[in-house]
Protein backbone atom coordinates (compact mmCIF):
# COMPACT_ATOMS: atom_id res chain seq x y z
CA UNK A 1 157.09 25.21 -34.62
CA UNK A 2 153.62 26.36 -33.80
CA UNK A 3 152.88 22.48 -32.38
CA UNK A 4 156.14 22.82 -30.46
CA UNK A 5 155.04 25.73 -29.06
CA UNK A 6 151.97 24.32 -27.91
CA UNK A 7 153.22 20.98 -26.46
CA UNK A 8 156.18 23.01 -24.36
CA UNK A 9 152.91 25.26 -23.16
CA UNK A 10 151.00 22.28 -22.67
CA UNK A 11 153.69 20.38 -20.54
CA UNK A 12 154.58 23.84 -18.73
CA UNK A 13 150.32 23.87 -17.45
CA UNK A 14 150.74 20.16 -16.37
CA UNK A 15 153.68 20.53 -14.49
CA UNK A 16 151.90 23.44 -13.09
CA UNK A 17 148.49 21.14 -12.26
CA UNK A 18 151.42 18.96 -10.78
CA UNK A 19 153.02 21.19 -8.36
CA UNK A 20 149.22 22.24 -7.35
CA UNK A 21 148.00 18.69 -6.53
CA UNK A 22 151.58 18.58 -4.95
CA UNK A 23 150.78 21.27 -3.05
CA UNK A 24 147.51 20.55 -2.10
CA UNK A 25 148.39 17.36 -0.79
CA UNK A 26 151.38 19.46 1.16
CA UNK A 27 149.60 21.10 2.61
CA UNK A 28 146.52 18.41 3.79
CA UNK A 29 149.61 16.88 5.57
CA UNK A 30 151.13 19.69 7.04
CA UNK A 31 147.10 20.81 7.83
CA UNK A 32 146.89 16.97 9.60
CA UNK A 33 150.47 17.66 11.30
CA UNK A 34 149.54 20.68 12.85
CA UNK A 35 146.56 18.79 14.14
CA UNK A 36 148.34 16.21 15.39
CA UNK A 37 150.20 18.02 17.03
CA UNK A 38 147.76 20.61 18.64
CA UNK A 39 145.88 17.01 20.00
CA UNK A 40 149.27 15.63 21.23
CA UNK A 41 149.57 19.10 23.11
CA UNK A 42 146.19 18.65 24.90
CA UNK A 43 146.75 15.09 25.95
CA UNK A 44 149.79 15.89 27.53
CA UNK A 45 148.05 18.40 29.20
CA UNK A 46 145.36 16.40 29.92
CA UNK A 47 147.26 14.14 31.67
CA UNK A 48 149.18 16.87 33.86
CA UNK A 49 145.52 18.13 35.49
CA UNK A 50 144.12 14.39 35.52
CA UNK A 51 147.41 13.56 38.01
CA UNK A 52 146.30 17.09 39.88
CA UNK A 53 142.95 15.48 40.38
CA UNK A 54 141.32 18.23 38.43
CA UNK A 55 138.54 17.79 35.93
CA UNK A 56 139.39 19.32 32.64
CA UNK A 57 135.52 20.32 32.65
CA UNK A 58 135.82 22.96 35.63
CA UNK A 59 134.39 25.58 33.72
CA UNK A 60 130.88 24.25 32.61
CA UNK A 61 128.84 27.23 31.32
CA UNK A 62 125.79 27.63 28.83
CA UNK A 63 127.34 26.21 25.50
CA UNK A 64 127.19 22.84 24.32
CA UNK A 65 127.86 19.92 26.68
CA UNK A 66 131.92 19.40 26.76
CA UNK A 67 133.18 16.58 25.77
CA UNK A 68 136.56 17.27 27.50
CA UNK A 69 136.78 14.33 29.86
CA UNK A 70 135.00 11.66 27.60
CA UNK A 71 137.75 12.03 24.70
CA UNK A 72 140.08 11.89 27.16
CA UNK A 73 138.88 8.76 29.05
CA UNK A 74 139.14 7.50 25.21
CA UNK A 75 142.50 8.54 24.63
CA UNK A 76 143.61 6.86 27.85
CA UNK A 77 142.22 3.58 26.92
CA UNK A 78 143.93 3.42 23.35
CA UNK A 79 147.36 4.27 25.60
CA UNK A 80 146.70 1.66 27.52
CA UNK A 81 146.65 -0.77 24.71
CA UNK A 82 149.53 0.66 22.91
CA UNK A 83 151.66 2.21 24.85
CA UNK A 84 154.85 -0.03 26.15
CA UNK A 85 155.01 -1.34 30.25
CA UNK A 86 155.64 2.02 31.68
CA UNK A 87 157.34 2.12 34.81
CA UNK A 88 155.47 2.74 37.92
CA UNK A 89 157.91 5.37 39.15
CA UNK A 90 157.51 8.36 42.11
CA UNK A 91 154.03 9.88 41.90
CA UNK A 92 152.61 7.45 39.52
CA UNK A 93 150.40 6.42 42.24
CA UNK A 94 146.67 7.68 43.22
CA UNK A 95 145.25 8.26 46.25
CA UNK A 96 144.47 4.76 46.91
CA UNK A 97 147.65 3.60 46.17
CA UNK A 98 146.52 2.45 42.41
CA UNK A 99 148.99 2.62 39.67
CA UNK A 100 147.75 5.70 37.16
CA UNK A 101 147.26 4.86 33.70
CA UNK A 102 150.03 4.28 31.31
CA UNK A 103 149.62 8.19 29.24
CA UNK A 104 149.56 9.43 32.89
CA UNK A 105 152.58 7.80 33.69
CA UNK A 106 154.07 8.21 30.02
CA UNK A 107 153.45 12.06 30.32
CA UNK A 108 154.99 12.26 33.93
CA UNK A 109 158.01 10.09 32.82
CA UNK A 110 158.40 12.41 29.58
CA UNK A 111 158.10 9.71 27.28
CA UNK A 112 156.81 12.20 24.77
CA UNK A 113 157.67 10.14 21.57
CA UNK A 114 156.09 7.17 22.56
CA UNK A 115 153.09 9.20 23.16
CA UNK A 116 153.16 11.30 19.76
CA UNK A 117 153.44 7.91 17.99
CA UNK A 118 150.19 6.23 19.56
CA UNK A 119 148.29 9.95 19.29
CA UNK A 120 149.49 9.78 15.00
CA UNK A 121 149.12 6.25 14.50
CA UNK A 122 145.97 5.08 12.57
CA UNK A 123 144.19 3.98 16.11
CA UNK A 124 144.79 7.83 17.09
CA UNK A 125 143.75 9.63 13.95
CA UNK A 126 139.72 9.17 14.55
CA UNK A 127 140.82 10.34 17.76
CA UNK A 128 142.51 13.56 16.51
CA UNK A 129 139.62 14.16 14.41
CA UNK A 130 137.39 14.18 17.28
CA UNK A 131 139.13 16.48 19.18
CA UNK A 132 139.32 18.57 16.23
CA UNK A 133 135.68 18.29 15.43
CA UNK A 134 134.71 18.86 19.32
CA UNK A 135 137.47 21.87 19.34
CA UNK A 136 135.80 23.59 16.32
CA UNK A 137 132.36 23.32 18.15
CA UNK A 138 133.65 25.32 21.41
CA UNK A 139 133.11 21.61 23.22
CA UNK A 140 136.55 21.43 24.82
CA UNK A 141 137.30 23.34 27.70
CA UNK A 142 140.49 22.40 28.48
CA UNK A 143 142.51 23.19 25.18
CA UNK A 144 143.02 26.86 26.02
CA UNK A 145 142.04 30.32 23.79
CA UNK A 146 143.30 29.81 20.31
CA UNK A 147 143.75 31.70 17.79
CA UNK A 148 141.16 30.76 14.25
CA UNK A 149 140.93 32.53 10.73
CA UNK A 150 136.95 32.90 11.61
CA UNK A 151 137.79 34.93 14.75
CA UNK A 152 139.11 37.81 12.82
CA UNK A 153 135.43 38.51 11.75
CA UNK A 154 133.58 38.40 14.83
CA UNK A 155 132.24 41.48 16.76
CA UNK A 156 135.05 42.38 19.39
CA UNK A 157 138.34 40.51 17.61
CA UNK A 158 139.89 43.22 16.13
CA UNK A 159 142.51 45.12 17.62
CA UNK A 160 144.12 48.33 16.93
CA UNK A 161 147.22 47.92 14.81
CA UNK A 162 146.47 44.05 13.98
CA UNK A 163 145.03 43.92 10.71
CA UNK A 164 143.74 41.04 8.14
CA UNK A 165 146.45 41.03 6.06
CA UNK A 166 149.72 40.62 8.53
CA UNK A 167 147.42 37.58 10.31
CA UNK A 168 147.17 35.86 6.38
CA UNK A 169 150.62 36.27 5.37
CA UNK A 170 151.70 34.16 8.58
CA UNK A 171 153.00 37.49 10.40
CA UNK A 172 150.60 36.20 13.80
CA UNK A 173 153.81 36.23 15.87
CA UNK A 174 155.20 39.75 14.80
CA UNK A 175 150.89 40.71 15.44
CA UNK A 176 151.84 39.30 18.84
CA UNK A 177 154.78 41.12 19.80
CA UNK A 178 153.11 44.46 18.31
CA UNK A 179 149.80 43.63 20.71
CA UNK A 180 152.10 43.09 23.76
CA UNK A 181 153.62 46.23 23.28
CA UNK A 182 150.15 47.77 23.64
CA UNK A 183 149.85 46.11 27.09
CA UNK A 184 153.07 47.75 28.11
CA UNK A 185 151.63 50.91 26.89
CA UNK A 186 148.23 50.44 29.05
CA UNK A 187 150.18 49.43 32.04
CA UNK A 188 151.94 52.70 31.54
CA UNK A 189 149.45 54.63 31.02
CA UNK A 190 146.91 53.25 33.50
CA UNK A 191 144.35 52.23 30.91
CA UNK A 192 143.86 48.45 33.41
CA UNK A 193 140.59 47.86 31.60
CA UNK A 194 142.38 46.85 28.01
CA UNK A 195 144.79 44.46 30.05
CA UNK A 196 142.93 41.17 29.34
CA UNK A 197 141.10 41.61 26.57
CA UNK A 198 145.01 42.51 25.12
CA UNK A 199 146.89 39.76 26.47
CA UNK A 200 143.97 37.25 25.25
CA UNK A 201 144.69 38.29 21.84
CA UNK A 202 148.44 38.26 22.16
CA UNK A 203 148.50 35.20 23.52
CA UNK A 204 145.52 33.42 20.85
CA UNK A 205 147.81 34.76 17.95
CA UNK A 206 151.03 33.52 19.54
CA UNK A 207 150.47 29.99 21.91
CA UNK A 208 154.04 30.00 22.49
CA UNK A 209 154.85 33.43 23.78
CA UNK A 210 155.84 32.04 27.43
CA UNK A 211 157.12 36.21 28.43
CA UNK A 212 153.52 37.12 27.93
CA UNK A 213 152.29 34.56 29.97
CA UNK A 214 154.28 35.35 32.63
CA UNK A 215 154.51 39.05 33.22
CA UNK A 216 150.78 39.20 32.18
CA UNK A 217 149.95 37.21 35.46
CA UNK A 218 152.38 39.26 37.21
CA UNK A 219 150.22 42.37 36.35
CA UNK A 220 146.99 40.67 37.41
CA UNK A 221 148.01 39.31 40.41
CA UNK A 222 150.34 42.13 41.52
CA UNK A 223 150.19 44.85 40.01
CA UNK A 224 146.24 45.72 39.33
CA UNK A 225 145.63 44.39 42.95
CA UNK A 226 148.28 47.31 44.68
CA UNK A 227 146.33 49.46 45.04
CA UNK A 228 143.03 47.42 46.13
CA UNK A 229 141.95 47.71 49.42
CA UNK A 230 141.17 44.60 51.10
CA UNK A 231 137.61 43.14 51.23
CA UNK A 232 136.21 42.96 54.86
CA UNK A 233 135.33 39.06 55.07
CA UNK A 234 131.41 39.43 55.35
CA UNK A 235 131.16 41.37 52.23
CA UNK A 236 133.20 38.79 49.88
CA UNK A 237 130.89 36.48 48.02
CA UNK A 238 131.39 32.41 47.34
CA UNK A 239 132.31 31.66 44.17
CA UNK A 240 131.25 28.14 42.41
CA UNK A 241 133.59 28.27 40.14
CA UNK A 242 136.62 28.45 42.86
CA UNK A 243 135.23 27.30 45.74
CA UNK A 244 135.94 30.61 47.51
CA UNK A 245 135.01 33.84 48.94
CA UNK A 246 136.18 35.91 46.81
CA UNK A 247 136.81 39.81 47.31
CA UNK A 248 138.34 42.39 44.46
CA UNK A 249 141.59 41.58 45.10
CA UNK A 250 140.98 37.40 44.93
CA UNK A 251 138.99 37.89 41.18
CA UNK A 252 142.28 39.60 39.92
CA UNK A 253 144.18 36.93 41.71
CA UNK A 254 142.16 34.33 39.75
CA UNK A 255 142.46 35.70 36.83
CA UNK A 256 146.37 35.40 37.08
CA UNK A 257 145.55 31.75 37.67
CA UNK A 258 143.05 31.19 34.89
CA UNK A 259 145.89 32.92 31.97
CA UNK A 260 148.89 30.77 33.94
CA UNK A 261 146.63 27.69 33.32
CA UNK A 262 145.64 28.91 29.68
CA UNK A 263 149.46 28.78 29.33
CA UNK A 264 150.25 25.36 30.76
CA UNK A 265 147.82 24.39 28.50
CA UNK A 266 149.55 25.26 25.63
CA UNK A 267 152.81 24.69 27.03
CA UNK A 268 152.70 22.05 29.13
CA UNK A 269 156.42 21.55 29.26
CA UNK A 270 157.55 25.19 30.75
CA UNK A 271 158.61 24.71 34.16
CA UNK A 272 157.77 28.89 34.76
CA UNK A 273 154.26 28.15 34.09
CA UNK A 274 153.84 26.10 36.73
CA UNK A 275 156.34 28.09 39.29
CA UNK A 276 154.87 31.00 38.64
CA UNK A 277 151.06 29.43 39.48
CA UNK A 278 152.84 27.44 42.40
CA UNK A 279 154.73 29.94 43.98
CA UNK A 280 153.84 33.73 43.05
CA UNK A 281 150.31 32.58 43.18
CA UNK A 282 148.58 30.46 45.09
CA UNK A 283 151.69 30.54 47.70
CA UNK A 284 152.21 34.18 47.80
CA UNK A 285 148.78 35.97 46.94
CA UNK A 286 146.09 33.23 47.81
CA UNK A 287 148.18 31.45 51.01
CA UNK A 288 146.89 28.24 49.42
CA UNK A 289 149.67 25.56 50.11
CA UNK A 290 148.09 22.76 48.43
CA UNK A 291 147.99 23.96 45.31
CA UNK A 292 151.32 25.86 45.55
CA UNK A 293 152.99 22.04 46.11
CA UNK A 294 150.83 20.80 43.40
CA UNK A 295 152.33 23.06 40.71
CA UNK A 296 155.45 23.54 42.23
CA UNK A 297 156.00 19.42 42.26
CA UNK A 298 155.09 19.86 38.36
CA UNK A 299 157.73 22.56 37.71
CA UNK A 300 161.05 20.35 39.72
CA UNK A 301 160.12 17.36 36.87
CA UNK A 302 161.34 19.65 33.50
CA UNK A 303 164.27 21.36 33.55
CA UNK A 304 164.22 24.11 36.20
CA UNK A 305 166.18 27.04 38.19
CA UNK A 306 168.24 26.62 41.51
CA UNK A 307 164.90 28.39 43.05
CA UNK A 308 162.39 26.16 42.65
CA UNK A 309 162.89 23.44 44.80
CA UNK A 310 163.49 26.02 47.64
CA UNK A 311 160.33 27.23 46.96
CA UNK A 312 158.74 23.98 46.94
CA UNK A 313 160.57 22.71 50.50
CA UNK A 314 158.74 26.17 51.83
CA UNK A 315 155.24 25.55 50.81
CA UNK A 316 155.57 21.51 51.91
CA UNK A 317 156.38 23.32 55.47
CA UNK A 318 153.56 25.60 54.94
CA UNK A 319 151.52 23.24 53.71
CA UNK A 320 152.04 20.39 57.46
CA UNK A 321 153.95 18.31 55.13
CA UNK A 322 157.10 18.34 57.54
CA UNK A 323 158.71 15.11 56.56
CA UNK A 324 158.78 15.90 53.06
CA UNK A 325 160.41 19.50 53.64
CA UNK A 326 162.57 17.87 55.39
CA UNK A 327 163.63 15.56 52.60
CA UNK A 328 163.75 18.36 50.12
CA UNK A 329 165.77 20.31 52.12
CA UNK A 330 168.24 17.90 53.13
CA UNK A 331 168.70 16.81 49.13
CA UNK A 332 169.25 20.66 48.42
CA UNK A 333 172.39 20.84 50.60
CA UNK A 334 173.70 17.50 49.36
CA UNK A 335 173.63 19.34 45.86
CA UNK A 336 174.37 22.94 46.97
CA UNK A 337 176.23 22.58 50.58
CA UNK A 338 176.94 26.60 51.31
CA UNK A 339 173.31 27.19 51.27
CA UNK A 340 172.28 29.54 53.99
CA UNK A 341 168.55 28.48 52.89
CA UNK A 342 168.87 24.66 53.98
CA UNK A 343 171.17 25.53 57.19
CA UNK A 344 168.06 27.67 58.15
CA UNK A 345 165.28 25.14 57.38
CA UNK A 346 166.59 22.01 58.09
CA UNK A 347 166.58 22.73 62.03
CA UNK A 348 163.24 24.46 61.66
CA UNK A 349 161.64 21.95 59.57
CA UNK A 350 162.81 19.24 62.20
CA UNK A 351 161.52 20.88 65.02
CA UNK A 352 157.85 21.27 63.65
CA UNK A 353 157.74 17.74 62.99
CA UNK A 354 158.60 16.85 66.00
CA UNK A 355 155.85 19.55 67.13
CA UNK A 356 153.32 17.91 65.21
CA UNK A 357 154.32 14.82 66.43
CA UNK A 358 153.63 16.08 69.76
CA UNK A 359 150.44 17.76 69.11
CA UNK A 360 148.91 14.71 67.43
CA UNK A 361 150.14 12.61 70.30
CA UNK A 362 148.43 14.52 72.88
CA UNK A 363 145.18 14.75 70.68
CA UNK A 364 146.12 10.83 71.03
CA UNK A 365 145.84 10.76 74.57
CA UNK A 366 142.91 12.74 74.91
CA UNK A 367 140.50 10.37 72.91
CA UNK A 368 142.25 7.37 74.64
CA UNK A 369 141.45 8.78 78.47
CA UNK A 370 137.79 9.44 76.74
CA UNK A 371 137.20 5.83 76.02
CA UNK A 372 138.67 4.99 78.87
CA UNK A 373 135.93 6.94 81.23
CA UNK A 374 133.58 5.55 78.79
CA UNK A 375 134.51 1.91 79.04
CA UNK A 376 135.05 2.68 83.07
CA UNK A 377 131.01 3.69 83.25
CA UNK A 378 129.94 1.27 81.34
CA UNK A 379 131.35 -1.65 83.20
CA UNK A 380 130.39 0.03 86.07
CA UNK A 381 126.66 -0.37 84.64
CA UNK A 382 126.95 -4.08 83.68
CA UNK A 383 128.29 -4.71 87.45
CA UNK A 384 125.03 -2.97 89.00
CA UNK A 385 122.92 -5.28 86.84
CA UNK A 386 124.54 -8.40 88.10
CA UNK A 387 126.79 -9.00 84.95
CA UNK A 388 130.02 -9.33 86.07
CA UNK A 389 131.37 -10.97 83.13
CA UNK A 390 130.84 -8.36 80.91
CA UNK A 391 131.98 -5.45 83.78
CA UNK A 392 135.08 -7.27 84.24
CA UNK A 393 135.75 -7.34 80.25
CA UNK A 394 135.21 -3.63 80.12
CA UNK A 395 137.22 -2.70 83.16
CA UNK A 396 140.46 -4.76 80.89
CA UNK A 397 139.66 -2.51 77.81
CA UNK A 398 139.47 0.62 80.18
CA UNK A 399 142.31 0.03 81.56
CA UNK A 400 144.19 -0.37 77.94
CA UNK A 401 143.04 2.48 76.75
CA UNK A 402 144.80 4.11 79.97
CA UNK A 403 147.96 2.50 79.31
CA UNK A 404 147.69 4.01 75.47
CA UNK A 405 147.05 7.29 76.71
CA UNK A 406 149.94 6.83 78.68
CA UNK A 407 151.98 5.91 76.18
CA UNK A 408 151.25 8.63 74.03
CA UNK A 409 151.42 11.41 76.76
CA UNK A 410 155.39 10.09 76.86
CA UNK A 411 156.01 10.35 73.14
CA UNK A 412 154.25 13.95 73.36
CA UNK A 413 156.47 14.92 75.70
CA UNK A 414 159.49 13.16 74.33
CA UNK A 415 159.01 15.00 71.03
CA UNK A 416 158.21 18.31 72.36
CA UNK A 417 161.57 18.45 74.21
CA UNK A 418 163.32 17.52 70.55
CA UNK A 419 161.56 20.32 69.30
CA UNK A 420 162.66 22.83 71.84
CA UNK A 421 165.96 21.91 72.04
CA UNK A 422 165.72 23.29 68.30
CA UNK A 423 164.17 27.11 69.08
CA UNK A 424 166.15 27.18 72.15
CA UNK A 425 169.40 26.16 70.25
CA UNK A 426 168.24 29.08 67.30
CA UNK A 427 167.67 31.54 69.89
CA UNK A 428 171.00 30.89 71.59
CA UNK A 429 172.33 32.47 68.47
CA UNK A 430 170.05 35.18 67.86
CA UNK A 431 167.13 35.88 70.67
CA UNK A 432 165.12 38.31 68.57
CA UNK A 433 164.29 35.41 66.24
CA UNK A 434 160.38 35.58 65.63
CA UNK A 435 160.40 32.11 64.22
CA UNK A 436 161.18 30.20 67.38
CA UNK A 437 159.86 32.68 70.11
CA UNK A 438 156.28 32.24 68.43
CA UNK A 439 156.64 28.41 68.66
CA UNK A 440 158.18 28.60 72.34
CA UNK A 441 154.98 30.77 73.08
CA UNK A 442 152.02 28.68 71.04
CA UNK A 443 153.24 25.82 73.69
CA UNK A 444 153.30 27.84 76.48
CA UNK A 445 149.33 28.67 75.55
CA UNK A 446 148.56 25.05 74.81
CA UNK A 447 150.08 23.70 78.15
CA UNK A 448 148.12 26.20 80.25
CA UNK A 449 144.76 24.92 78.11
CA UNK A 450 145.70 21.26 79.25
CA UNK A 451 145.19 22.51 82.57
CA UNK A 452 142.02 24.22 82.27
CA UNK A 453 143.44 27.83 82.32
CA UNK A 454 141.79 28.76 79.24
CA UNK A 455 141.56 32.28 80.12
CA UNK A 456 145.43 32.73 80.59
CA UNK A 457 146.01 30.74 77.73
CA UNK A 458 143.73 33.18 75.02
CA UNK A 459 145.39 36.45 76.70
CA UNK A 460 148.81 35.12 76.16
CA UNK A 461 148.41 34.04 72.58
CA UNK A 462 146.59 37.24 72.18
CA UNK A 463 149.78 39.16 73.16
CA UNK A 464 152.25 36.88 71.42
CA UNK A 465 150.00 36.71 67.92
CA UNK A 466 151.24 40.55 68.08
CA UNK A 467 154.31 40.30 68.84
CA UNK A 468 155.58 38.28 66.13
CA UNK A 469 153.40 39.48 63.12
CA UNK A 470 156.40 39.01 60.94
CA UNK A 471 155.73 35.22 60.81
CA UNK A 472 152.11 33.60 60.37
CA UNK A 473 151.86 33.15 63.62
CA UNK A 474 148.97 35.91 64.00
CA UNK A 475 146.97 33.64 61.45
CA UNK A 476 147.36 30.46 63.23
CA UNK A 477 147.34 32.01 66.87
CA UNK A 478 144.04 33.44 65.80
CA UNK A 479 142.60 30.11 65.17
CA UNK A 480 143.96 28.49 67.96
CA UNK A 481 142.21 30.95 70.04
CA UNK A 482 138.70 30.35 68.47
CA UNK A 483 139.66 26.68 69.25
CA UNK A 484 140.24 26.89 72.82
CA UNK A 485 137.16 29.32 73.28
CA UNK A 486 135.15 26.89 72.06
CA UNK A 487 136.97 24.02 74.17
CA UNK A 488 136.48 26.47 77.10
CA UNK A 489 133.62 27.72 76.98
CA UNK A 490 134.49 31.25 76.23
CA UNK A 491 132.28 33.81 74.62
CA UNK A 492 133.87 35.25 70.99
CA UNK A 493 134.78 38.39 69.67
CA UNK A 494 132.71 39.31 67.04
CA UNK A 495 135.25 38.73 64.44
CA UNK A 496 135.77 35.32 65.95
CA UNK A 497 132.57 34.69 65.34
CA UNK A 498 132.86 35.91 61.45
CA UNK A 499 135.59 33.79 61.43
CA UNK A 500 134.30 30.66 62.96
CA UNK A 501 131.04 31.43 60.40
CA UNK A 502 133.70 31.42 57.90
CA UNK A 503 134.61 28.04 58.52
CA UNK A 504 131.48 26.46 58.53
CA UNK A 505 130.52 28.10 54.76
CA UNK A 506 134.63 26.53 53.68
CA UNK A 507 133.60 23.02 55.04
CA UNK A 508 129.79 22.91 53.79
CA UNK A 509 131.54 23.96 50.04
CA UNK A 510 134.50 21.34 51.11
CA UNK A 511 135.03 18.53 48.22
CA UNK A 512 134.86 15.13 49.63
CA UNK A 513 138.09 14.14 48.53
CA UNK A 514 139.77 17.45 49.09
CA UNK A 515 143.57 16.62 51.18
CA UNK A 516 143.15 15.92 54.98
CA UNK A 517 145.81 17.26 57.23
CA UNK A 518 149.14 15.03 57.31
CA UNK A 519 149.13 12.92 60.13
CA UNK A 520 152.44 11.67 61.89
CA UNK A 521 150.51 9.52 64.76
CA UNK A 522 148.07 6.86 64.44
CA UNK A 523 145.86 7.12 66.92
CA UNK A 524 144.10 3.65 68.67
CA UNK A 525 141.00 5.48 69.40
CA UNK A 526 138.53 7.48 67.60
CA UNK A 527 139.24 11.55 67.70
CA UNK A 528 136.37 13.54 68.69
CA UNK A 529 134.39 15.67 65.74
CA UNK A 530 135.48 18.71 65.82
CA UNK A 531 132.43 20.40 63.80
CA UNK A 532 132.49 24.20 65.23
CA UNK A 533 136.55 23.89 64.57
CA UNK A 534 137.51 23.62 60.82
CA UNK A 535 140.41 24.86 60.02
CA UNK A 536 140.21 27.91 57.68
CA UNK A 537 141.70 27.71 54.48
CA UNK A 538 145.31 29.20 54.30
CA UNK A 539 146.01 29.53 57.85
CA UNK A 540 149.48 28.24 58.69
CA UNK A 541 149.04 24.89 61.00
């Protein structure tokens, strides 16, 4: 019995050792899994702000040199090799009209399997345990905060009501909730100074609390920033790190950005993420069009609200992209035809192409009749020196660039008239409409600065920039002015003067492959430099 005994206690301890190595091995996979899938994350990511033309090392600072876009530029190779023919499908194309790389189009396509299987195949593991290894050393910038056991004992990570114990016993999502109660509580109580460090937390112990994300933004960019006064202009500073002059009110603004970002990050397949950034943003808060069509294009590829592509058709307006509002808009009412939205905009969004059109066609003409004096002198030149071959040649060219400007004069002209036919059609039903007067108006200006009546023109988009504040008119009558004092000769008001100083610091910090405008018209001759005339960023155009 006593041998019994000890062989039935004997197998009992090595089924035990069993279920331990059992275990351990477990839970090395499930370790590895997680892994895998926290790298599979980041690629995906990756690939999102590669397509934006953003580097995922934006935010360089004084710890060890990232290795962000290296692993990535490795992970993209072993794709390319792997993955399957991928489609070249809408947007899979770079600026130069190159196909993107297969992950890039994989991740746009949402051909998340066949991505997963390349990332966990045995190519992709030394991979994986880069970016883990790189991750662990602070080297990645682009992963977003997470959430790791050593954190719990560094100065600063504890935070009232979140102990040790509930964040080892797996409770890090019930930690969560109890933190972003806390915010609530601050909010409430108008303690704005524990809003980030709170939400940093909330969101490092739960990657997947989307709410958080969300309304935490909402507070930055909205709610802290109501009762900030605006910076005057002269006393914001540039900013390196955004490329802007920033005031009080823009570094709360940014920091919405930053935690919407942290989120797509971590969720890269949350269309609100990216709305949010797009629209309640960058469109809303920081008039930046761009980006608000960037993110907003990102949000319309998962599954989304009836809202967003509205919102996306209104910053392609905002934004000069006229043609493509005017696509989006026209698809909307094929899909929703009662909507008072697209009966509104699709007029509107015609008629400032049409402008543009216009505008771009007279800009045209211009540099054509330029070239055309130009050529006209300089033949005249050859002919006094006795070279008539050469004088004749030049008087042909001169008189071709003539017939151009010509030609483009007409098509001005032709597409103005298309355009007001439009306002004058809108204000037929409603006269007060702000919309079309201000257009009706910025002609009226430009017409009396094609004939030299500069001074008439400034004083009536002066009174007209007031009249309709409702639209941005008063933003882009304001630079139109500063234009055609410059083109005239005027002197400027001294906040023209900020303003035009303002320009010159936005283009010197430009990026050389930031967006140009949209152009409708090709021109056949060169368009003058316009050097003193940048366009500030977020005016309407």
């Amino acid at each position: 019995m006593p041998s019994k005994g000890r062989g039935f206690r004997y197998s009992l301890l090595l089924v035990a050792a069993g279920l331990i190595a059992l275990g351990s091995v477990q839970g090395s996979r499930l370790t590895r899994m997680r892994e895998i899938e926290r790298f599979y994350r980041w690629a995906l990511t990756a690939a999102t702000f590669s397509t934006f033309g953003e580097s995922l090392e934006q935010e360089k600072g004084e710890g060890a040199e990232p290795m962000d876009d290296e692993l990535f530029a490795d992970v993209v190779a072993l794709a390319e090799t792997a993955l399957p023919d991928i489609e070249v499908g809408e947007g899979d194309r770079d600026a130069e009209g190159q196909a993107r790389p297969k992950l890039i189009r994989a991740a746009r396509q949402g051909r998340d399997q066949e991505i997963y299987d390349v990332l966990a195949s045995p190519e992709g593991v030394p991979l994986a345990e880069r970016f883990a290894e790189y991750a662990a050393e602070d080297r990645l910038l682009s992963v977003g905060t997470q959430f790791a056991a050593s954190q719990m004992y560094q100065k600063g990570s504890q935070s009232q009501g979140v102990g040790l114990t509930s964040l080892f016993f797996g409770f890090r999502k019930l930690a969560a909730n109890f933190l972003w109660m806390q915010v609530d509580a601050a909010w409430h109580s108008g303690q704005m100074h524990r809003f980030l460090p709170v939400m940093h937390t909330t969101v490092a112990l739960d990657p997947n609390f989307v709410d958080a994300y969300l309304l935490g933004a909402w507070h930055l960019a909205y709610n802290i920033t109501a009762q900030l006064s605006d910076t005057p202009e002269p006393q914001k500073v540039f900013s390196p790190k955004y490329q802007r002059r920033l005031g009080s009110k823009e570094v709360w603004y940014f920091h919405a950005v930053d935690f919407l970002k942290d989120g797509i990050r971590k969720n890269p397949r949350d269309f609100r993420l990216y709305s949010d950034l797009g629209y309640a943003v960058y469109e809303t808060k920081l008039l930046d069009h761009a980006n608000a069509v960037k993110y907003l294009k990102e949000a319309r590829r998962y599954k989304h609200d009836q809202w967003v592509p509205r919102m996306l058709c209104l910053s392609l307006w905002k934004n000069g992209q006229y043609d493509e509002a005017l696509e989006g808009w026209l698809e909307y009412q094929k899909q929703f035809p009662a909507s008072t939205q697209a009966a509104r905009f699709i007029p509107i969004n015609t008629a400032y192409l049409a402008e543009a059109k216009s505008d771009q066609a007279a800009e045209c003409a211009k540099a054509a009749r330029a070239a055309a004096a130009l050529l006209t002198a300089k033949a005249a030149d050859s002919l006094s020196s006795g070279d008539g071959t050469t004088a004749e040649k030049l008087r042909v060219e001169a008189e071709d660039a003539e017939k151009v400007a010509q030609q483009m004069d007409q098509m001005s002209a032709e597409e103005w008239e298309k355009a007001k036919a439009i306002y004058t059609e809108i204000l037929a039903k409603d006269s007060s409409d702000s919309l079309a007067n201000a257009r009706l108006s910025r002609r009226a200006g430009l017409e009396m600065a094609r004939q030299a009546r500069y001074h008439e023109a400034v004083a009536y988009l002066d009174v007209a920039r007031n009249q309709y504040l409702e639209t941005e008119s008063f933003y882009e009558f304001s630079d139109l002015m500063i234009d055609l004092k410059l083109e005239g000769g005027l002197p400027l008001a001294v906040t023209e003067q900020y303003a035009l100083e303002r320009r010159r610091e936005a283009a010197a910090y430009a990026r050389p492959d930031a967006p140009k405008a949209k152009r409708f018209v090709e021109c056949a001759y060169a368009l003058p430099e316009k050097a003193n005339a940048v366009a500030v960023p977020g005016a309407a155009h």
